[in-house]
Protein backbone atom coordinates (compact mmCIF):
# COMPACT_ATOMS: atom_id res chain seq x y z
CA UNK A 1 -0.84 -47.80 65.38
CA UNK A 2 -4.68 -47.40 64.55
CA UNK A 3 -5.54 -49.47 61.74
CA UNK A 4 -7.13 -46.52 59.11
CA UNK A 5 -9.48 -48.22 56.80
CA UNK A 6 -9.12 -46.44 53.14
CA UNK A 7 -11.25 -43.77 52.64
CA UNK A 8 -11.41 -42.39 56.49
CA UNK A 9 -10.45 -38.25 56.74
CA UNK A 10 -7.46 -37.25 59.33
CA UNK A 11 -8.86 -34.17 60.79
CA UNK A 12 -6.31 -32.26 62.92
CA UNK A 13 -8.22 -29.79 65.21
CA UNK A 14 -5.94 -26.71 65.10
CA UNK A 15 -7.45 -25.12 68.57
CA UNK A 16 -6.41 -26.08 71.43
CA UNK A 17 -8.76 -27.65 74.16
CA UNK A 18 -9.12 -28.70 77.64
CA UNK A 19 -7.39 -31.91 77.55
CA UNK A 20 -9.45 -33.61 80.86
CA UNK A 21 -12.64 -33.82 78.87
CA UNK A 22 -14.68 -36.92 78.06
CA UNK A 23 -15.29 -38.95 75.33
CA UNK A 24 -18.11 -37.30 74.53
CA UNK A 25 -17.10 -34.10 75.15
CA UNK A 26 -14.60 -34.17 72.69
CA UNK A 27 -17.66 -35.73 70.33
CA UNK A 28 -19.62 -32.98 71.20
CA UNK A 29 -16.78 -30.60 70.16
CA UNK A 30 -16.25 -31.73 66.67
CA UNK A 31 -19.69 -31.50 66.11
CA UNK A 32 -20.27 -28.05 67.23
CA UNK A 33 -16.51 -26.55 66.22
CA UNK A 34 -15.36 -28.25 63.67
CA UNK A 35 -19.31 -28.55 62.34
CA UNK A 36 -18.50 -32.51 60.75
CA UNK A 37 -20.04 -35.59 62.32
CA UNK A 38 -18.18 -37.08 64.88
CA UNK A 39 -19.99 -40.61 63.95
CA UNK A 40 -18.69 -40.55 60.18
CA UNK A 41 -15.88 -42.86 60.72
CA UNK A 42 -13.26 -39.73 60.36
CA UNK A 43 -10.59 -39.69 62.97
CA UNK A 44 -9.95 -36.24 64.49
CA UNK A 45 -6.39 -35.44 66.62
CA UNK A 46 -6.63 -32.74 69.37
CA UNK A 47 -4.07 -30.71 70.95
CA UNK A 48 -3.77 -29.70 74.56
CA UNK A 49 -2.24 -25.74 75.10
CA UNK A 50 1.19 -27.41 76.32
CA UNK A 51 1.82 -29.23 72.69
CA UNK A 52 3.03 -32.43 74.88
CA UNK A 53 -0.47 -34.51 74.54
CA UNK A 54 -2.90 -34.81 71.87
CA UNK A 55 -5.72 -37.42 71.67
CA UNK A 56 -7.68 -39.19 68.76
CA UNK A 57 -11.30 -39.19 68.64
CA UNK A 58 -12.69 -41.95 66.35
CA UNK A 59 -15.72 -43.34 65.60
CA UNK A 60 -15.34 -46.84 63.85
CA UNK A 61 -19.29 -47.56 63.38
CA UNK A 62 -19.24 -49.96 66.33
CA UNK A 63 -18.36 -47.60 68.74
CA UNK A 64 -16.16 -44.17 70.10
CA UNK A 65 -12.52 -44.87 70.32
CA UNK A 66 -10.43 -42.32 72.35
CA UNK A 67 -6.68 -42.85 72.04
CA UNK A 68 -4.10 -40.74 73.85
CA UNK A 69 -0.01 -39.77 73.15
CA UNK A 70 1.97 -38.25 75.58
CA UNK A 71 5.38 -37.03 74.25
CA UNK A 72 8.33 -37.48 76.71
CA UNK A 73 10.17 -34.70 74.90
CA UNK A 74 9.68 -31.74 72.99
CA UNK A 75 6.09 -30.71 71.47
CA UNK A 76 3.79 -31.83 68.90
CA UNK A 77 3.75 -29.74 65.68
CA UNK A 78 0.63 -27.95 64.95
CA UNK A 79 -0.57 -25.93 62.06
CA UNK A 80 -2.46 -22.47 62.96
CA UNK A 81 -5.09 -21.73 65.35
CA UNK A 82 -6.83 -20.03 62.26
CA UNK A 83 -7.44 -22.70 60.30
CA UNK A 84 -10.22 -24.89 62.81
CA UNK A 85 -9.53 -28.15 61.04
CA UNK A 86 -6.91 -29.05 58.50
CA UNK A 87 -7.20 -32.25 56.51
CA UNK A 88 -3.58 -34.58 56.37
CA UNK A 89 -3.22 -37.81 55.09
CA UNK A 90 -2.12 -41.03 56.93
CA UNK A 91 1.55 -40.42 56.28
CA UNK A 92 1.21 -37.06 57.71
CA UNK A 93 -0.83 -38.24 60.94
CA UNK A 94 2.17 -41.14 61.50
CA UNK A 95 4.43 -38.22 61.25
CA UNK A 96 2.42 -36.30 63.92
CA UNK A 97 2.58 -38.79 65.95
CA UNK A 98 6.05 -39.06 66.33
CA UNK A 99 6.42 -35.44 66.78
CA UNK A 100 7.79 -34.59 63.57
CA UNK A 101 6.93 -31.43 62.13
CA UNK A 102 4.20 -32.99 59.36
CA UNK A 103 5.22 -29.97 56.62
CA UNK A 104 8.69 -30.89 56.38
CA UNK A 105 9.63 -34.05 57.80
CA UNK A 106 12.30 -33.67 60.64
CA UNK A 107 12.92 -35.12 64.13
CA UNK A 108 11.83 -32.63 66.54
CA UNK A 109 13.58 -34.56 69.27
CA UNK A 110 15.49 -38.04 69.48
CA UNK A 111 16.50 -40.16 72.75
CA UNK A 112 20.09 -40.75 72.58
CA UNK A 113 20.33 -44.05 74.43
CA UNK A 114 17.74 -46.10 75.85
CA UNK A 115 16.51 -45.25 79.48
């Protein structure tokens, strides 16, 4: 888990984008899109168009972070495209994360054995 210092906005990106860009593409993005610094300290999660991958963008004031989650199962839940970025709290990013639907709390998917 990323360690999210108090205070730091969870930005989720509600377009979808070319998930073989660069670091500083995605910087680049958020700056131009979204039209927030990319160097704030906020962390910002990106979808790919197949819902299976997103990626964190984060600046910590040392340097870019770029963290990636591949889900073996099912897709990540995503609010609409409408919306460009919607602001969720840490709670609601771990939720994301796990690929439960961040609105209403619910397993999307579950292994049922190991393997």
């Amino acid at each position: 888990m990323i360690p999210i210092p108090s205070g730091v906005g969870l930005w989720i990106a509600t377009r979808h984008t070319d998930m073989r860009r660069s670091m500083q593409s995605f910087a680049l993005a958020v700056q131009e899109s979204l039209k927030r610094d990319p160097h704030a300290g906020d962390l910002y999660i990106i979808r790919g168009c197949r819902g299976d991958l997103v990626k964190i963008l984060w600046h910590d004031g040392l340097g870019m972070s770029l963290y990636a989650k591949r889900l073996d199962r099912g897709k990540f839940i995503w609010p609409s495209a409408s919306d460009g970025a919607v602001s969720i709290s840490a709670a609601q990013m771990a939720y994301v994360l796990e690929g439960i639907d961040w609105r209403n709390p619910q397993l999307s998917w579950r292994p049922q054995r190991p393997g």
